[in-house]
C-alpha atoms as a PDB file:
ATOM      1  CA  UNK A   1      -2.276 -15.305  15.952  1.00  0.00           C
ATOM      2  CA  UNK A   2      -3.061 -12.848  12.946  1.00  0.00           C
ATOM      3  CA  UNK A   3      -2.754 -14.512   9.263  1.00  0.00           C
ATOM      4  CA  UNK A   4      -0.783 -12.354   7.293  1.00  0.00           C
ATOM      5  CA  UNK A   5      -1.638 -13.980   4.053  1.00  0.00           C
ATOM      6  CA  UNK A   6      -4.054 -11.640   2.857  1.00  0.00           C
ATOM      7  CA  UNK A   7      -1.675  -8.975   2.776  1.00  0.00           C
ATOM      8  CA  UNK A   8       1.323 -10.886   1.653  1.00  0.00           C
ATOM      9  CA  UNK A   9      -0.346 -11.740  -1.331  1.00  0.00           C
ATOM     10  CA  UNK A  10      -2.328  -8.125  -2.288  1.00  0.00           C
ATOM     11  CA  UNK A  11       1.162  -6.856  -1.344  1.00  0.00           C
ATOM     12  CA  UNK A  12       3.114  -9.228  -3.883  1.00  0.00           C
ATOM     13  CA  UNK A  13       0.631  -8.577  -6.793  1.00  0.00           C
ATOM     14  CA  UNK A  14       0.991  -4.954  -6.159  1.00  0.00           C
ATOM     15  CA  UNK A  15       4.572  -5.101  -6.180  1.00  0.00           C
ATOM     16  CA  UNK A  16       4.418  -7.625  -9.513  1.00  0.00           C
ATOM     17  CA  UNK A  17       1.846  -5.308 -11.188  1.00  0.00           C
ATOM     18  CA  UNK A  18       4.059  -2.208 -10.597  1.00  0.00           C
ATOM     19  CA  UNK A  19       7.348  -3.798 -12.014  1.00  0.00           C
ATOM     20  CA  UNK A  20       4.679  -4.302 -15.052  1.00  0.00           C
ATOM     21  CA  UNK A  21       4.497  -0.908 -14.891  1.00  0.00           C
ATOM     22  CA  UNK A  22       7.487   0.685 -14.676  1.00  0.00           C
ATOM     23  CA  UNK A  23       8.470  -1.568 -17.725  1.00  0.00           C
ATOM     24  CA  UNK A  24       5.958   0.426 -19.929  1.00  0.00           C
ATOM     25  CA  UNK A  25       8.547   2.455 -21.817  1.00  0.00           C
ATOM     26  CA  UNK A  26      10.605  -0.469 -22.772  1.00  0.00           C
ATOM     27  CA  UNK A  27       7.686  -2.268 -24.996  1.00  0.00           C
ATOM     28  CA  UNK A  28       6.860   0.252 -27.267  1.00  0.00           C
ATOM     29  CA  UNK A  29       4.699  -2.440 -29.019  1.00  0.00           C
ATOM     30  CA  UNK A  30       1.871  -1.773 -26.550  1.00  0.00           C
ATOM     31  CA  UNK A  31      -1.049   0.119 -27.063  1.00  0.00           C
ATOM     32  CA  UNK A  32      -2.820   2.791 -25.296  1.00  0.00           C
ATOM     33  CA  UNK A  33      -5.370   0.915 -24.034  1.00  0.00           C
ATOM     34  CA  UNK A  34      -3.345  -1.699 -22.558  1.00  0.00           C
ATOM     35  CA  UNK A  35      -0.914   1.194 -21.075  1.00  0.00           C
ATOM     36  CA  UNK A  36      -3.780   2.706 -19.468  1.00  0.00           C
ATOM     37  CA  UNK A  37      -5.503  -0.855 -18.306  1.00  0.00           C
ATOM     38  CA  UNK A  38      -2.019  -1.186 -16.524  1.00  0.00           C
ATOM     39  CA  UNK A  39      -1.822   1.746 -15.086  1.00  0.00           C
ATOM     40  CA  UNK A  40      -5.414   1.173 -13.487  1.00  0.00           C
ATOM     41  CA  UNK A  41      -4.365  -2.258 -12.275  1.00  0.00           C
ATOM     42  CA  UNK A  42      -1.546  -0.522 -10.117  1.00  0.00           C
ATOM     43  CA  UNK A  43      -3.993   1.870  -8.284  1.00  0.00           C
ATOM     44  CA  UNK A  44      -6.521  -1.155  -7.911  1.00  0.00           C
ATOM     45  CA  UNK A  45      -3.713  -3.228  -6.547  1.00  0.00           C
ATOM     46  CA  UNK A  46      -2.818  -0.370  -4.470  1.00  0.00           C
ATOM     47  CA  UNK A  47      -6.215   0.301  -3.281  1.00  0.00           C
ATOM     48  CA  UNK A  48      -6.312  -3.808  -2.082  1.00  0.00           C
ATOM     49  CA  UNK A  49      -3.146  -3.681  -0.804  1.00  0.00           C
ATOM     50  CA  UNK A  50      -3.558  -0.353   1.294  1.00  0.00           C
ATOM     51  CA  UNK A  51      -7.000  -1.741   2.375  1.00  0.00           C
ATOM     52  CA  UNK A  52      -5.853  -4.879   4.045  1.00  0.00           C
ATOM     53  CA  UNK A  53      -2.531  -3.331   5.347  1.00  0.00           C
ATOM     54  CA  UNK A  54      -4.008  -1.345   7.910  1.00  0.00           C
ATOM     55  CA  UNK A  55      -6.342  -3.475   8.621  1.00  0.00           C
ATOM     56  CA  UNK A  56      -3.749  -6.346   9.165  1.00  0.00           C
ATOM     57  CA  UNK A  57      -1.990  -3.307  11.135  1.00  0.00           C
ATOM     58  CA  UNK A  58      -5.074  -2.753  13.758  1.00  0.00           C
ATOM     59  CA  UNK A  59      -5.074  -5.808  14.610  1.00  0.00           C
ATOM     60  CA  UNK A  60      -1.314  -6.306  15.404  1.00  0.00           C
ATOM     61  CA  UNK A  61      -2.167  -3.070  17.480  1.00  0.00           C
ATOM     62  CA  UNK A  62      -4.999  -4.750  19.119  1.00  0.00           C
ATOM     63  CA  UNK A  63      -3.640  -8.256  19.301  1.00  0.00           C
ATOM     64  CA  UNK A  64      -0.020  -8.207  19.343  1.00  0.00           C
ATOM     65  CA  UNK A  65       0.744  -5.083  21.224  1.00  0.00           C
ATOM     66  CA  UNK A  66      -2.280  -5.088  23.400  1.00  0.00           C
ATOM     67  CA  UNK A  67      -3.624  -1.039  22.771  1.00  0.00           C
ATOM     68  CA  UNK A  68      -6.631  -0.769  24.432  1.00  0.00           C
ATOM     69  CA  UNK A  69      -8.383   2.151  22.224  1.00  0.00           C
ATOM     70  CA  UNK A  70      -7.116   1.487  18.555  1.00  0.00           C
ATOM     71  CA  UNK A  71      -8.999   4.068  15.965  1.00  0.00           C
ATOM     72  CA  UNK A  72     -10.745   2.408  13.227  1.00  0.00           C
ATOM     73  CA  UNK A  73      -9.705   4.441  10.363  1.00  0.00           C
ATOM     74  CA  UNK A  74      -6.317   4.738   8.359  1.00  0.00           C
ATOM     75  CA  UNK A  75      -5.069   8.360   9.433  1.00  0.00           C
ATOM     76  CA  UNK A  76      -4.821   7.637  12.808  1.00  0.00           C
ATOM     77  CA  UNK A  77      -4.102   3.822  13.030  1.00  0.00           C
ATOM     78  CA  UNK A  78      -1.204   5.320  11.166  1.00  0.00           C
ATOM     79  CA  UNK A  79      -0.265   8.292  13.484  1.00  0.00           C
ATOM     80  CA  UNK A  80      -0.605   5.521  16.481  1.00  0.00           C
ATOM     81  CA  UNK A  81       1.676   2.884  14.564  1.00  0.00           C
ATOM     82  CA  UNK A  82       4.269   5.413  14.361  1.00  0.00           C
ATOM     83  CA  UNK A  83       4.413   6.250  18.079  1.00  0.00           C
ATOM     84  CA  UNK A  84       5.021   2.741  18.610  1.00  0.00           C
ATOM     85  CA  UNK A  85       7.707   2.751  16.131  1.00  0.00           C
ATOM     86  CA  UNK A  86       6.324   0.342  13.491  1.00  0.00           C
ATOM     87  CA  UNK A  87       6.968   2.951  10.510  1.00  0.00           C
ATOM     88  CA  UNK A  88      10.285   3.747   9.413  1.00  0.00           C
ATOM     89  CA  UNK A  89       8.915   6.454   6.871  1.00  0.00           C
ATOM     90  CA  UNK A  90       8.104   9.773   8.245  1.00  0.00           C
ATOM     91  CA  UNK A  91       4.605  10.156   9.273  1.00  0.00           C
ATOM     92  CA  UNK A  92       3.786  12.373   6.702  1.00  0.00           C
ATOM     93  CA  UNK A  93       4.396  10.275   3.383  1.00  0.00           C
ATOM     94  CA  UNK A  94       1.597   7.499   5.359  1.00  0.00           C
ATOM     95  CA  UNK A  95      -0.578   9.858   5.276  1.00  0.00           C
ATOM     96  CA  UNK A  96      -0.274  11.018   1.601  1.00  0.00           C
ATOM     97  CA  UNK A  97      -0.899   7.172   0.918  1.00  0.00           C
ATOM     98  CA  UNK A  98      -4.382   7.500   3.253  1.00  0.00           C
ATOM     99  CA  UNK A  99      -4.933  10.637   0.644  1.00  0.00           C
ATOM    100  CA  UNK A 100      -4.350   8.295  -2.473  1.00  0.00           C
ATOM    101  CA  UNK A 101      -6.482   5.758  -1.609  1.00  0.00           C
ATOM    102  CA  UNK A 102      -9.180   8.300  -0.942  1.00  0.00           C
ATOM    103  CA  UNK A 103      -8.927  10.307  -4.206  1.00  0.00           C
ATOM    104  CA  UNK A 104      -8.461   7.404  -6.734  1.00  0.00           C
ATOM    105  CA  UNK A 105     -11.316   5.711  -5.578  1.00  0.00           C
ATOM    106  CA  UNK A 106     -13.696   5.340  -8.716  1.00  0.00           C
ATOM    107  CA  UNK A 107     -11.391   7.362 -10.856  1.00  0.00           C
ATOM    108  CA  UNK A 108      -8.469   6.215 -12.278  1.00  0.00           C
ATOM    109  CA  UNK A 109      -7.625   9.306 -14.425  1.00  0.00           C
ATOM    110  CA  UNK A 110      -5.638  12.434 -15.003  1.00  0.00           C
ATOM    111  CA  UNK A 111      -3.912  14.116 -12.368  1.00  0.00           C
ATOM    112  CA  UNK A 112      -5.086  12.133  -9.150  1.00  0.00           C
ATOM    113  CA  UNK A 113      -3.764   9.060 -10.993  1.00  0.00           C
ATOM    114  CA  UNK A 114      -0.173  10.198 -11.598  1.00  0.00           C
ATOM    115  CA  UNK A 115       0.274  11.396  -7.920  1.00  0.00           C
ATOM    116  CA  UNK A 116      -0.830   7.887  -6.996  1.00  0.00           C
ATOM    117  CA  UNK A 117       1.708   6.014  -9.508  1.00  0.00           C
ATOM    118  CA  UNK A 118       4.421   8.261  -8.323  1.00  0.00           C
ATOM    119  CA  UNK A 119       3.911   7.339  -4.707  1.00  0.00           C
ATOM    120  CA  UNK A 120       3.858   3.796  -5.933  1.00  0.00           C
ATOM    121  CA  UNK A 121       7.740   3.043  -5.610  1.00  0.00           C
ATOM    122  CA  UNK A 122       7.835   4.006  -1.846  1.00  0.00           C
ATOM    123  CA  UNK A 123       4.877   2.553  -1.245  1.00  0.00           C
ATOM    124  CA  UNK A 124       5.277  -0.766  -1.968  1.00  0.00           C
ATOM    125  CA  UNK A 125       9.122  -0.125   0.188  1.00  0.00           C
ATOM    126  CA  UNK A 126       7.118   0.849   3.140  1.00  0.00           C
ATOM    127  CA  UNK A 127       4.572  -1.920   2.917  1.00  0.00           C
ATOM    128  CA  UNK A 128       7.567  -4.450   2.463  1.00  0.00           C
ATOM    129  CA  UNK A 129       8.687  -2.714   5.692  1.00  0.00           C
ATOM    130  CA  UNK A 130       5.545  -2.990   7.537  1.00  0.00           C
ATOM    131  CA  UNK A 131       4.967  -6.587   6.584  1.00  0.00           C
ATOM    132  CA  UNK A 132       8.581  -7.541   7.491  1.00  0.00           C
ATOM    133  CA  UNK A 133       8.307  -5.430  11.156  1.00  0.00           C
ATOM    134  CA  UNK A 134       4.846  -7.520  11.795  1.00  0.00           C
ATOM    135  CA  UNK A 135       5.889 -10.735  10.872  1.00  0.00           C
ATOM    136  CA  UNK A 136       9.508 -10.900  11.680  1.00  0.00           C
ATOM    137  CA  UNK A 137       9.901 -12.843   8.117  1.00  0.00           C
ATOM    138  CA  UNK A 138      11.974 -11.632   5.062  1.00  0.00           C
ATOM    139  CA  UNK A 139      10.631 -10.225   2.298  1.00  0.00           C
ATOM    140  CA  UNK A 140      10.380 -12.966  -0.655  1.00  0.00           C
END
């Protein structure tokens, strides 16, 4: 039996950390620094969070659905989840996440930043999702 705790728990800091975020605008009282040291703590959250998802989702694969030859990287773990109907999302938005995680890591600036913080809000949806379809619990 897989623990799922691991990724509950990246998963609700993530989605804690991000409601941080999108709050931002309302407390004007903050300063740069700490805007941009939240900011950060959303892609690093994400970064955990993606990590240990599709980890947590090879070994449901392997474990709980019995797939003989599961791929060991994110892409197509993805692609394979999908043709066994365990994403609702289109295909296509996974794999912008799998581009995310690769271009934030180490840099938390500019450009490569914002498209990761705009992907946030679906993101943390779809991992909900996920969690939910592995589990069979309800979202807390």
């Amino acid at each position: 039996m897989i623990d799922y705790e691991k990724y509950r728990k990246s998963l609700k800091h993530l989605e804690l950390q991000f409601e941080n975020y999108q709050r931002l605008e309302d407390r004007q009282h903050l300063t740069e620094l700490d805007r941009e040291a939240i900011s950060e703590s959303v892609i690093q959250r994400f970064e955990t969070c993606y990590d240990t998802l599709w980890k947590h989702l090879k070994r449901y694969l392997i474990e709980d659905l019995g797939l003989p030859e599961v791929p060991n990287s994110p892409k197509p773990l993805f692609r394979m989840a999908k043709e066994n109907d365990l994403l609702r999302s289109p295909i296509e938005l996974w794999l912008r996440y799998a581009d995310a995680r690769t271009s934030t890591a180490h840099d938390y600036s500019g450009e490569k930043a914002k498209d990761c913080l705009a992907l946030m809000g679906n993101f943390v949806d779809d991992a909900i999702d996920l969690y939910q379809t592995l589990t069979g619990q309800t979202w807390e």
